[in-house]
C-alpha atoms as a PDB file:
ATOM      1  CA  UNK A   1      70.667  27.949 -67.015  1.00  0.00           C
ATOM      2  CA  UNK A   2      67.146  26.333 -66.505  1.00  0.00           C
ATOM      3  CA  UNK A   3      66.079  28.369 -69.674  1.00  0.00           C
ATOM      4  CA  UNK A   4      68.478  26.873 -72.032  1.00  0.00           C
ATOM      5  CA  UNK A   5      68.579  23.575 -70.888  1.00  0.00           C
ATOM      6  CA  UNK A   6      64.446  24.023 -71.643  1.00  0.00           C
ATOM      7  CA  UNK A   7      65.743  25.310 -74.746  1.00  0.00           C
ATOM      8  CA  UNK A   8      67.887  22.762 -75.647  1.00  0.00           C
ATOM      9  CA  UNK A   9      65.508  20.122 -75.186  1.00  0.00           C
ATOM     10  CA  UNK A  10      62.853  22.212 -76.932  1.00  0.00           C
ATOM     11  CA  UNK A  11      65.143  22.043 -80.021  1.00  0.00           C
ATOM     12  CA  UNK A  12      66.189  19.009 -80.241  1.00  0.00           C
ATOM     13  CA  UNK A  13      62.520  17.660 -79.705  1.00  0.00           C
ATOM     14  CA  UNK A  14      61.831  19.735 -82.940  1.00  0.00           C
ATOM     15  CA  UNK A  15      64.705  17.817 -84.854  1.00  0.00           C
ATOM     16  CA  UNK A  16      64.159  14.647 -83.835  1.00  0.00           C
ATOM     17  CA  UNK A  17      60.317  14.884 -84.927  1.00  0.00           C
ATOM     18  CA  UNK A  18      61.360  16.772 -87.974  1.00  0.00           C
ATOM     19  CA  UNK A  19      63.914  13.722 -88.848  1.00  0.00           C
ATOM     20  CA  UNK A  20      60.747  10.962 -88.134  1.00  0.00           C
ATOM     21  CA  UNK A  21      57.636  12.645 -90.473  1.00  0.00           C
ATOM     22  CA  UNK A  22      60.036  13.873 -92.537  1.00  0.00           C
ATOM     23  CA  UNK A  23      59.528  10.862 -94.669  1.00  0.00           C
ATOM     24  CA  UNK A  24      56.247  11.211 -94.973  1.00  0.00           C
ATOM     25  CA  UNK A  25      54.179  13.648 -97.189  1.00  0.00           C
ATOM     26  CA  UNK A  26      50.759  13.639 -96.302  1.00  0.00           C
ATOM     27  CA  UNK A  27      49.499  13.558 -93.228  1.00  0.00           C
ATOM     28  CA  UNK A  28      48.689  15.932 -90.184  1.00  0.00           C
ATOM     29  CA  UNK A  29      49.834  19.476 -91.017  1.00  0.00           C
ATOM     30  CA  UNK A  30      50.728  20.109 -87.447  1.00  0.00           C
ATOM     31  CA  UNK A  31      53.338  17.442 -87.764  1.00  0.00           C
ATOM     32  CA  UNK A  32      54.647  18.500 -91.261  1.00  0.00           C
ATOM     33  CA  UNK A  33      57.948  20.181 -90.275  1.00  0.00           C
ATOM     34  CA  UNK A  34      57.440  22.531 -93.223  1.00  0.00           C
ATOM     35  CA  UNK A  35      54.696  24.149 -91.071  1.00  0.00           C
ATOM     36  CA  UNK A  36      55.777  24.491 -87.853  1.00  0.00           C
ATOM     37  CA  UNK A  37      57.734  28.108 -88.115  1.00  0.00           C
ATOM     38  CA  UNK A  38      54.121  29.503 -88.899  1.00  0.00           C
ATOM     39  CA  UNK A  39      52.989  27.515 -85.683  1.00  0.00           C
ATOM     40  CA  UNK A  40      55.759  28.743 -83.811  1.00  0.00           C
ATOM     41  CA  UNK A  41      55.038  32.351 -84.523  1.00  0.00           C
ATOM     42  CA  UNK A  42      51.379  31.646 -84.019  1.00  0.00           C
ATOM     43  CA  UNK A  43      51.811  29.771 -80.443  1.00  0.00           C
ATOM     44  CA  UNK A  44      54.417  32.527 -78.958  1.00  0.00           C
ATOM     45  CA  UNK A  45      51.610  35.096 -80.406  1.00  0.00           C
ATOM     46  CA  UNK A  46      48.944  33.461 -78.395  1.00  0.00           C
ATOM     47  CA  UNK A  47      50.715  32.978 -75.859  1.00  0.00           C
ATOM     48  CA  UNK A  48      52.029  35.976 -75.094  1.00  0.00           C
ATOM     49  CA  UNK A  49      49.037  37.959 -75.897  1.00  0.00           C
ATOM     50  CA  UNK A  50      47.280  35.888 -73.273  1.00  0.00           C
ATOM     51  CA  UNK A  51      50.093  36.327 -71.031  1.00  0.00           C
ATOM     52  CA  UNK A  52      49.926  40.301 -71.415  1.00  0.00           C
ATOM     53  CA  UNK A  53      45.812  40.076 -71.027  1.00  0.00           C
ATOM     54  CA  UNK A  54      46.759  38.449 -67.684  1.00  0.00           C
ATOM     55  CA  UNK A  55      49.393  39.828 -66.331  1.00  0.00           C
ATOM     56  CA  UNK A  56      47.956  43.446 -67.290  1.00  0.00           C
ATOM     57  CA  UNK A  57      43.688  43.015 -66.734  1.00  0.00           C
ATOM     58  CA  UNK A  58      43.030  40.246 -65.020  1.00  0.00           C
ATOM     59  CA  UNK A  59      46.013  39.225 -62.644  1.00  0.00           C
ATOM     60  CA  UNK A  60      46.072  42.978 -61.093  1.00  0.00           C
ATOM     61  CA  UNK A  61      42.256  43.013 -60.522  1.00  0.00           C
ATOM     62  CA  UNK A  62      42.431  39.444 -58.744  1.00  0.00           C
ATOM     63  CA  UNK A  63      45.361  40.532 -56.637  1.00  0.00           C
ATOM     64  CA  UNK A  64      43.086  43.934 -56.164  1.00  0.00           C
ATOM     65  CA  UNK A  65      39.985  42.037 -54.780  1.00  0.00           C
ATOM     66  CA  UNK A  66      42.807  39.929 -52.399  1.00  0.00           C
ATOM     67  CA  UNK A  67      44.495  42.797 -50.648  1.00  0.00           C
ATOM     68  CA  UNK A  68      41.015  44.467 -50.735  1.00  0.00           C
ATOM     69  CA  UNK A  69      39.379  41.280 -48.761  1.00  0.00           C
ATOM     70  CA  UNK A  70      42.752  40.971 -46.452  1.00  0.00           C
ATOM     71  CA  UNK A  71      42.294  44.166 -45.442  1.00  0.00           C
ATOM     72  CA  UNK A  72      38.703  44.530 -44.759  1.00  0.00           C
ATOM     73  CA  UNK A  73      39.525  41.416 -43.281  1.00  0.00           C
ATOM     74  CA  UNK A  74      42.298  43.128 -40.953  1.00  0.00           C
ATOM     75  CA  UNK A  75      39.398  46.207 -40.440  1.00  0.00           C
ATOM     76  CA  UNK A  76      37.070  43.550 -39.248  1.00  0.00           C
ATOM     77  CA  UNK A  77      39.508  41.791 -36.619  1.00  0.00           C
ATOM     78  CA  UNK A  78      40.945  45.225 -34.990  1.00  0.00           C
ATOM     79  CA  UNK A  79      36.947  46.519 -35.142  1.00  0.00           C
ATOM     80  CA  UNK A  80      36.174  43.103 -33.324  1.00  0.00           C
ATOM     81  CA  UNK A  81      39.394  43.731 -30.978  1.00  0.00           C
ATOM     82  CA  UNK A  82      38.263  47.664 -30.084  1.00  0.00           C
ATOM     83  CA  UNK A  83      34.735  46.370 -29.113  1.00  0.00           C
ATOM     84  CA  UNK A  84      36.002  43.390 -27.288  1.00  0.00           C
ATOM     85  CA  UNK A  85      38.149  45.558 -25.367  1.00  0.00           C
ATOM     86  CA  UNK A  86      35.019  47.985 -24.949  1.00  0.00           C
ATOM     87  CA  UNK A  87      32.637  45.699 -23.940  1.00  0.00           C
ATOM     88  CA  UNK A  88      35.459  44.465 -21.468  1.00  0.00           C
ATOM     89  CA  UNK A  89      35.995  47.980 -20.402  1.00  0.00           C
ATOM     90  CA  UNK A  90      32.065  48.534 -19.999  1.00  0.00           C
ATOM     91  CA  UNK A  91      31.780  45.440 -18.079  1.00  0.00           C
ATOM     92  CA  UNK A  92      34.830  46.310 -15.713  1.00  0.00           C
ATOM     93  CA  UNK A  93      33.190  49.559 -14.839  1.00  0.00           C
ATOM     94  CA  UNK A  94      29.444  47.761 -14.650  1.00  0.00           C
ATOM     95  CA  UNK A  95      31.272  45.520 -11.755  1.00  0.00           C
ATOM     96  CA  UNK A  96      32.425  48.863 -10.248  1.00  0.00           C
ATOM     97  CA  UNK A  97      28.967  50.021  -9.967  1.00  0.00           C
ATOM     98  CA  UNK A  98      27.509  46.853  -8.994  1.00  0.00           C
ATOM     99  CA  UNK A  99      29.988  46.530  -6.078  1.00  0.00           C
ATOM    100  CA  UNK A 100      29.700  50.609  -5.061  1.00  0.00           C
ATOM    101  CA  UNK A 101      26.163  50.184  -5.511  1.00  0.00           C
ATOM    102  CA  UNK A 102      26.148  46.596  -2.644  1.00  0.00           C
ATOM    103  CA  UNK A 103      28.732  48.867  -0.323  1.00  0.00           C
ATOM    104  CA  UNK A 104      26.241  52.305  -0.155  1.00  0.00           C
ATOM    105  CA  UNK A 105      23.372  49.959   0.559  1.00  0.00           C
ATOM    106  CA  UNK A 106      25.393  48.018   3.477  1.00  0.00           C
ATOM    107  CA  UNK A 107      26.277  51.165   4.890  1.00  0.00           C
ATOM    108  CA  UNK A 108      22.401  52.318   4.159  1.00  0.00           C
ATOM    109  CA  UNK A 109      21.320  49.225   5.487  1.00  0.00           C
ATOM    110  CA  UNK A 110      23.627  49.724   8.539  1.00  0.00           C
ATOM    111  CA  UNK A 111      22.876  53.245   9.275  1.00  0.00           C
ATOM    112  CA  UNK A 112      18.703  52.470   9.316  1.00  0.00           C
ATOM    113  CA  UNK A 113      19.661  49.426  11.606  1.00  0.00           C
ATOM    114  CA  UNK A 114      21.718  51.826  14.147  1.00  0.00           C
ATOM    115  CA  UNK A 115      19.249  54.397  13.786  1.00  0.00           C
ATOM    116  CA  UNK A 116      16.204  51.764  14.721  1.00  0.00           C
ATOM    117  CA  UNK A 117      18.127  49.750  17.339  1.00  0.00           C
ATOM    118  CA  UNK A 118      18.396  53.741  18.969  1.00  0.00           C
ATOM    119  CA  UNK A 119      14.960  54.702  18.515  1.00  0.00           C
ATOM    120  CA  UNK A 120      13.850  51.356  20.129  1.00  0.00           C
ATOM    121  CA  UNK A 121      16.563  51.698  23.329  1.00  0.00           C
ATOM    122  CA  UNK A 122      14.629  55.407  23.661  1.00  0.00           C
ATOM    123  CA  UNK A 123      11.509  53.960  23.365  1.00  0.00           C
ATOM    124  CA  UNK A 124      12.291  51.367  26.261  1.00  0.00           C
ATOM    125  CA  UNK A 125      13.713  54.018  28.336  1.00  0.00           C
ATOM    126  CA  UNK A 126      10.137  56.138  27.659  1.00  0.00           C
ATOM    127  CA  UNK A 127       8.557  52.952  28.476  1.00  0.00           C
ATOM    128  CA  UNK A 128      11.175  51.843  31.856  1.00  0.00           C
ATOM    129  CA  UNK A 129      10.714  55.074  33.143  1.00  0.00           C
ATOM    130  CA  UNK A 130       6.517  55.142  32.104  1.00  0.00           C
ATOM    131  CA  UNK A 131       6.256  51.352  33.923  1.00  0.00           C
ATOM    132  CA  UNK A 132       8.681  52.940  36.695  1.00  0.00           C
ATOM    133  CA  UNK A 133       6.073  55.223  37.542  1.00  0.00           C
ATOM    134  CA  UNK A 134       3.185  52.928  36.622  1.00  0.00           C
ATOM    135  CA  UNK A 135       4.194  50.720  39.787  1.00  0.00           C
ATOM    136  CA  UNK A 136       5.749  53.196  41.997  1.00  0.00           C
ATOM    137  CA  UNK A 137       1.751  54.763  41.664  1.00  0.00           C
ATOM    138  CA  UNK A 138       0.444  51.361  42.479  1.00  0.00           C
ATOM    139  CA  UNK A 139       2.797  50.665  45.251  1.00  0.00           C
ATOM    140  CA  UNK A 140       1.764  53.973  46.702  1.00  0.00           C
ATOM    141  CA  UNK A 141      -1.726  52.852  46.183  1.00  0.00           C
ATOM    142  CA  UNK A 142      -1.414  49.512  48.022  1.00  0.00           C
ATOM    143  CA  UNK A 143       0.925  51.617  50.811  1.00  0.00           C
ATOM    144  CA  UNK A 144      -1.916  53.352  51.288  1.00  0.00           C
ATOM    145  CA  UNK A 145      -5.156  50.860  51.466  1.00  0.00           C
ATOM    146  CA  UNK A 146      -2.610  48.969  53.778  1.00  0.00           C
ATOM    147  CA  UNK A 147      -2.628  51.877  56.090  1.00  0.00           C
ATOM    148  CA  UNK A 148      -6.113  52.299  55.543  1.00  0.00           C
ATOM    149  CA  UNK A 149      -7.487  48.702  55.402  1.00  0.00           C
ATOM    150  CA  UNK A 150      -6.934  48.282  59.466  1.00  0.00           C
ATOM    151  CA  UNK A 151      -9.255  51.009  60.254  1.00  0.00           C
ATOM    152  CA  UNK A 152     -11.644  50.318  57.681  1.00  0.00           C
ATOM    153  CA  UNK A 153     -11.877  46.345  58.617  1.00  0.00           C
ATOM    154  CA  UNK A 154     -11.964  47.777  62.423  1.00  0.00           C
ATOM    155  CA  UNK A 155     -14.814  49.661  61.348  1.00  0.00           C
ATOM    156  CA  UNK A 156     -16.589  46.554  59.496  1.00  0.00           C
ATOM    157  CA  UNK A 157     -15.618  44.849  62.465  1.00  0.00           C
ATOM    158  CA  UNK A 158     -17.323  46.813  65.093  1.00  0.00           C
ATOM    159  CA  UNK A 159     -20.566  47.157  63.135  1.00  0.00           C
ATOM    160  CA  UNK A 160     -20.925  43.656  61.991  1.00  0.00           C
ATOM    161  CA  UNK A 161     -20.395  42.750  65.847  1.00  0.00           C
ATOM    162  CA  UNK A 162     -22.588  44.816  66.906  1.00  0.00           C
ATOM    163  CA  UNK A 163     -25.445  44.376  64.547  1.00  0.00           C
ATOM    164  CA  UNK A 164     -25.232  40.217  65.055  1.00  0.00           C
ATOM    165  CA  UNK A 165     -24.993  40.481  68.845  1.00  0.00           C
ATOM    166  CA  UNK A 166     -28.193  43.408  68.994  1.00  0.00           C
ATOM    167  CA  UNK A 167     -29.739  40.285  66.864  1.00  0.00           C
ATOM    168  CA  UNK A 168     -28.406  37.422  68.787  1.00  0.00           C
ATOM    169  CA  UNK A 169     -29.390  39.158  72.374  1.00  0.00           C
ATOM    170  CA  UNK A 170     -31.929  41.495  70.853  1.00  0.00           C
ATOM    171  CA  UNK A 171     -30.725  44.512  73.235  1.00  0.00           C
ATOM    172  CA  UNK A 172     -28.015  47.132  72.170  1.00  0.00           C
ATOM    173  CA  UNK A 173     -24.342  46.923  73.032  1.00  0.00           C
ATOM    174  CA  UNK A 174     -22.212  49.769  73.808  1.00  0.00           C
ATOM    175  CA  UNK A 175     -19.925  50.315  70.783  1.00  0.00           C
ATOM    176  CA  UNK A 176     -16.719  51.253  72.884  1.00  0.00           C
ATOM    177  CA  UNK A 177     -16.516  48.228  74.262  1.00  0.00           C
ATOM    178  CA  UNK A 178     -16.744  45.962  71.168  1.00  0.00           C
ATOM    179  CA  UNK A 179     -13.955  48.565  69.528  1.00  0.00           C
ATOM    180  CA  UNK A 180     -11.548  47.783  72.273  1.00  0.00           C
ATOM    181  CA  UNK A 181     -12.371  43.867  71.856  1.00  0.00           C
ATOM    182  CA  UNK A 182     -11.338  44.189  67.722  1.00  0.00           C
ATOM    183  CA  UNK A 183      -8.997  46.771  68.293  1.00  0.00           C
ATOM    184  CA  UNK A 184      -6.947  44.391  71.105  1.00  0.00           C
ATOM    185  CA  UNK A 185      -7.988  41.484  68.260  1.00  0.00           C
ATOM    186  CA  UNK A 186      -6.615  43.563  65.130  1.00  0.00           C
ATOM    187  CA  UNK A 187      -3.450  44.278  67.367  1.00  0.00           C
ATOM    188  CA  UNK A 188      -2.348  40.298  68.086  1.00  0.00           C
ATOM    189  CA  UNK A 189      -3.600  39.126  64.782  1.00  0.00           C
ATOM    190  CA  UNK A 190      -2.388  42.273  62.404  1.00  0.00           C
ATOM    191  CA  UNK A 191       0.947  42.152  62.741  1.00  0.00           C
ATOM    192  CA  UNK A 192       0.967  38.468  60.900  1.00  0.00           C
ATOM    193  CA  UNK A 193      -1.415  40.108  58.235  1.00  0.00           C
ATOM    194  CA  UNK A 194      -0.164  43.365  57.528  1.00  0.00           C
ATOM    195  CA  UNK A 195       3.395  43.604  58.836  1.00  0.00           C
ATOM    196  CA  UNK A 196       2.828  46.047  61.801  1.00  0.00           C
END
Protein backbone atom coordinates (compact mmCIF):
# COMPACT_ATOMS: atom_id res chain seq x y z
CA UNK A 1 0.00 0.00 0.00
CA UNK A 2 2.96 2.29 1.14
CA UNK A 3 4.62 1.34 -2.28
CA UNK A 4 1.98 2.68 -4.47
CA UNK A 5 0.99 5.51 -2.69
CA UNK A 6 5.11 6.28 -3.15
CA UNK A 7 4.30 5.44 -6.56
CA UNK A 8 1.59 7.50 -7.09
CA UNK A 9 3.17 10.48 -5.89
CA UNK A 10 6.34 9.56 -7.79
CA UNK A 11 4.18 9.84 -10.97
CA UNK A 12 2.38 12.49 -10.64
CA UNK A 13 5.55 14.55 -9.52
CA UNK A 14 6.86 13.49 -13.04
CA UNK A 15 3.64 15.01 -14.76
CA UNK A 16 3.31 17.90 -13.06
CA UNK A 17 7.11 18.88 -13.84
CA UNK A 18 6.69 17.52 -17.29
CA UNK A 19 3.46 19.95 -17.74
CA UNK A 20 5.76 23.19 -16.19
CA UNK A 21 9.28 22.90 -18.55
CA UNK A 22 7.35 21.60 -21.02
CA UNK A 23 7.12 25.04 -22.43
CA UNK A 24 10.38 25.60 -22.51
CA UNK A 25 13.08 24.31 -24.99
CA UNK A 26 16.35 24.97 -23.83
CA UNK A 27 17.45 24.68 -20.71
CA UNK A 28 18.76 21.97 -18.16
CA UNK A 29 18.61 18.53 -19.81
CA UNK A 30 17.81 16.91 -16.54
CA UNK A 31 14.60 18.84 -16.52
CA UNK A 32 13.72 18.30 -20.26
CA UNK A 33 10.95 15.67 -19.94
CA UNK A 34 12.15 14.24 -23.26
CA UNK A 35 15.15 12.92 -21.25
CA UNK A 36 14.10 11.61 -18.28
CA UNK A 37 13.17 7.77 -19.46
CA UNK A 38 17.04 7.53 -20.19
CA UNK A 39 17.51 8.97 -16.55
CA UNK A 40 15.11 6.71 -15.22
CA UNK A 41 16.77 3.65 -16.60
CA UNK A 42 20.10 5.11 -15.64
CA UNK A 43 19.08 5.97 -11.81
CA UNK A 44 17.24 2.40 -11.16
CA UNK A 45 20.67 1.00 -12.86
CA UNK A 46 22.75 2.76 -10.32
CA UNK A 47 20.84 2.20 -7.91
CA UNK A 48 20.33 -1.12 -7.90
CA UNK A 49 23.76 -2.06 -8.83
CA UNK A 50 24.83 -0.26 -5.69
CA UNK A 51 22.17 -1.87 -3.84
CA UNK A 52 23.38 -5.49 -5.03
CA UNK A 53 27.28 -4.34 -4.24
CA UNK A 54 25.83 -3.79 -0.73
CA UNK A 55 23.61 -6.04 0.07
CA UNK A 56 25.98 -8.88 -1.49
CA UNK A 57 29.96 -7.54 -0.48
CA UNK A 58 29.82 -5.14 1.82
CA UNK A 59 26.60 -5.45 4.09
CA UNK A 60 27.48 -9.35 4.81
CA UNK A 61 31.15 -8.56 5.70
CA UNK A 62 29.99 -5.64 8.15
CA UNK A 63 27.39 -7.86 9.73
CA UNK A 64 30.46 -10.61 9.68
CA UNK A 65 32.91 -8.35 11.69
CA UNK A 66 29.56 -7.60 14.20
CA UNK A 67 28.63 -11.11 15.17
CA UNK A 68 32.43 -11.80 15.04
CA UNK A 69 33.11 -8.83 17.77
CA UNK A 70 29.70 -9.89 19.79
CA UNK A 71 30.95 -13.02 20.15
CA UNK A 72 34.49 -12.62 21.05
CA UNK A 73 32.83 -10.21 23.07
CA UNK A 74 30.54 -13.04 24.74
CA UNK A 75 34.13 -15.33 24.86
CA UNK A 76 35.64 -12.51 26.77
CA UNK A 77 32.74 -12.05 29.48
CA UNK A 78 32.21 -16.00 30.23
CA UNK A 79 36.41 -16.19 30.17
CA UNK A 80 36.20 -13.19 32.71
CA UNK A 81 33.19 -15.10 34.59
CA UNK A 82 35.28 -18.73 34.74
CA UNK A 83 38.31 -16.84 36.27
CA UNK A 84 36.25 -14.76 38.55
CA UNK A 85 34.69 -17.76 39.79
CA UNK A 86 38.34 -19.36 39.96
CA UNK A 87 40.00 -16.84 41.63
CA UNK A 88 36.88 -16.93 44.05
CA UNK A 89 37.25 -20.62 44.31
CA UNK A 90 41.18 -20.25 44.93
CA UNK A 91 40.58 -17.69 47.47
CA UNK A 92 37.79 -19.80 49.33
CA UNK A 93 40.20 -22.64 49.65
CA UNK A 94 43.33 -20.06 50.54
CA UNK A 95 40.89 -19.05 53.66
CA UNK A 96 40.61 -22.82 54.33
CA UNK A 97 44.24 -23.11 54.67
CA UNK A 98 44.79 -19.98 56.40
CA UNK A 99 42.22 -20.94 59.09
CA UNK A 100 43.54 -24.94 59.27
CA UNK A 101 46.85 -23.56 59.23
CA UNK A 102 45.84 -20.81 62.76
CA UNK A 103 43.87 -24.11 64.33
CA UNK A 104 47.17 -26.77 64.00
CA UNK A 105 49.29 -24.00 65.43
CA UNK A 106 46.75 -23.33 68.50
CA UNK A 107 46.68 -26.83 69.15
CA UNK A 108 50.74 -26.79 68.54
CA UNK A 109 50.93 -23.90 70.57
CA UNK A 110 48.74 -25.62 73.23
CA UNK A 111 50.37 -28.92 73.29
CA UNK A 112 54.19 -27.16 73.85
CA UNK A 113 52.39 -25.04 76.63
CA UNK A 114 50.96 -28.38 78.43
CA UNK A 115 54.03 -30.10 77.76
CA UNK A 116 56.24 -27.07 79.49
CA UNK A 117 53.78 -26.24 82.29
CA UNK A 118 54.52 -30.43 83.02
CA UNK A 119 58.10 -30.37 82.68
CA UNK A 120 58.24 -27.30 85.05
CA UNK A 121 55.61 -29.02 87.86
CA UNK A 122 58.44 -32.10 87.58
CA UNK A 123 61.08 -29.89 87.87
CA UNK A 124 59.56 -28.29 91.16
CA UNK A 125 58.82 -31.61 92.50
CA UNK A 126 62.84 -32.56 91.72
CA UNK A 127 63.50 -29.35 93.31
CA UNK A 128 60.58 -29.71 96.61
CA UNK A 129 61.84 -32.92 97.23
CA UNK A 130 65.93 -31.71 96.57
CA UNK A 131 65.13 -28.48 99.15
CA UNK A 132 63.13 -31.20 101.31
CA UNK A 133 66.21 -32.89 101.89
CA UNK A 134 68.43 -29.80 101.73
CA UNK A 135 66.78 -28.68 105.18
CA UNK A 136 65.86 -31.89 106.68
CA UNK A 137 70.13 -32.29 106.39
CA UNK A 138 70.48 -28.94 108.00
CA UNK A 139 67.94 -29.49 110.64
CA UNK A 140 69.76 -32.68 111.46
CA UNK A 141 72.85 -30.63 111.49
CA UNK A 142 71.61 -27.97 113.94
CA UNK A 143 69.82 -31.16 116.02
CA UNK A 144 73.00 -32.19 116.38
CA UNK A 145 75.47 -29.08 117.35
CA UNK A 146 72.44 -28.45 119.77
CA UNK A 147 73.15 -31.70 121.42
CA UNK A 148 76.64 -31.10 121.11
CA UNK A 149 77.03 -27.34 121.84
CA UNK A 150 76.26 -27.99 125.83
CA UNK A 151 79.19 -30.15 126.24
CA UNK A 152 81.39 -28.33 124.09
CA UNK A 153 80.54 -24.74 125.84
CA UNK A 154 80.89 -26.91 129.26
CA UNK A 155 84.16 -27.74 128.07
CA UNK A 156 85.11 -23.96 127.07
CA UNK A 157 83.64 -23.25 130.23
CA UNK A 158 85.72 -25.27 132.53
CA UNK A 159 89.00 -24.34 130.84
CA UNK A 160 88.46 -20.70 130.48
CA UNK A 161 87.59 -20.84 134.38
CA UNK A 162 90.22 -22.47 135.17
CA UNK A 163 92.93 -20.82 133.22
CA UNK A 164 91.62 -17.07 134.55
CA UNK A 165 91.34 -18.22 138.17
CA UNK A 166 95.19 -20.21 137.99
CA UNK A 167 95.92 -16.41 136.70
CA UNK A 168 93.83 -14.47 139.05
CA UNK A 169 95.12 -16.66 142.27
CA UNK A 170 98.23 -17.89 140.53
CA UNK A 171 97.79 -21.57 142.12
CA UNK A 172 95.89 -24.48 140.30
CA UNK A 173 92.27 -25.39 140.86
CA UNK A 174 90.94 -28.77 140.84
CA UNK A 175 88.97 -29.18 137.58
CA UNK A 176 86.06 -31.34 139.15
CA UNK A 177 85.03 -28.84 141.10
CA UNK A 178 84.75 -25.96 138.58
CA UNK A 179 82.79 -28.74 136.20
CA UNK A 180 80.18 -29.22 138.82
CA UNK A 181 79.96 -25.23 139.30
CA UNK A 182 79.18 -24.87 135.11
CA UNK A 183 77.58 -28.01 134.93
CA UNK A 184 74.89 -26.91 137.98
CA UNK A 185 75.22 -23.28 135.90
CA UNK A 186 74.54 -24.88 132.30
CA UNK A 187 71.60 -26.84 134.06
CA UNK A 188 69.47 -23.53 135.48
CA UNK A 189 70.47 -21.37 132.62
CA UNK A 190 70.21 -24.11 129.54
CA UNK A 191 66.95 -24.90 129.60
CA UNK A 192 66.02 -21.03 128.57
CA UNK A 193 68.83 -21.38 125.84
CA UNK A 194 68.50 -24.61 124.37
CA UNK A 195 65.09 -26.01 125.28
CA UNK A 196 66.18 -28.83 127.72
Amino acid sequence: MIKKKLFQCVLFSFLFIEKVFSAESGGMPQLNPEFWISQIFWLTLTFGILYVVLSKLILPKISANLESRKSQISDNIEAADKQREESEAKLREYEEIVSKSKIEAKKIFDQAREKALKDIGQKIEVLDKQIDEEIKKVEDEINLLRKEAPAKINKIAIETASELTQKLIGAEVNNSSISAIVDDLSKRSGDKYYGN
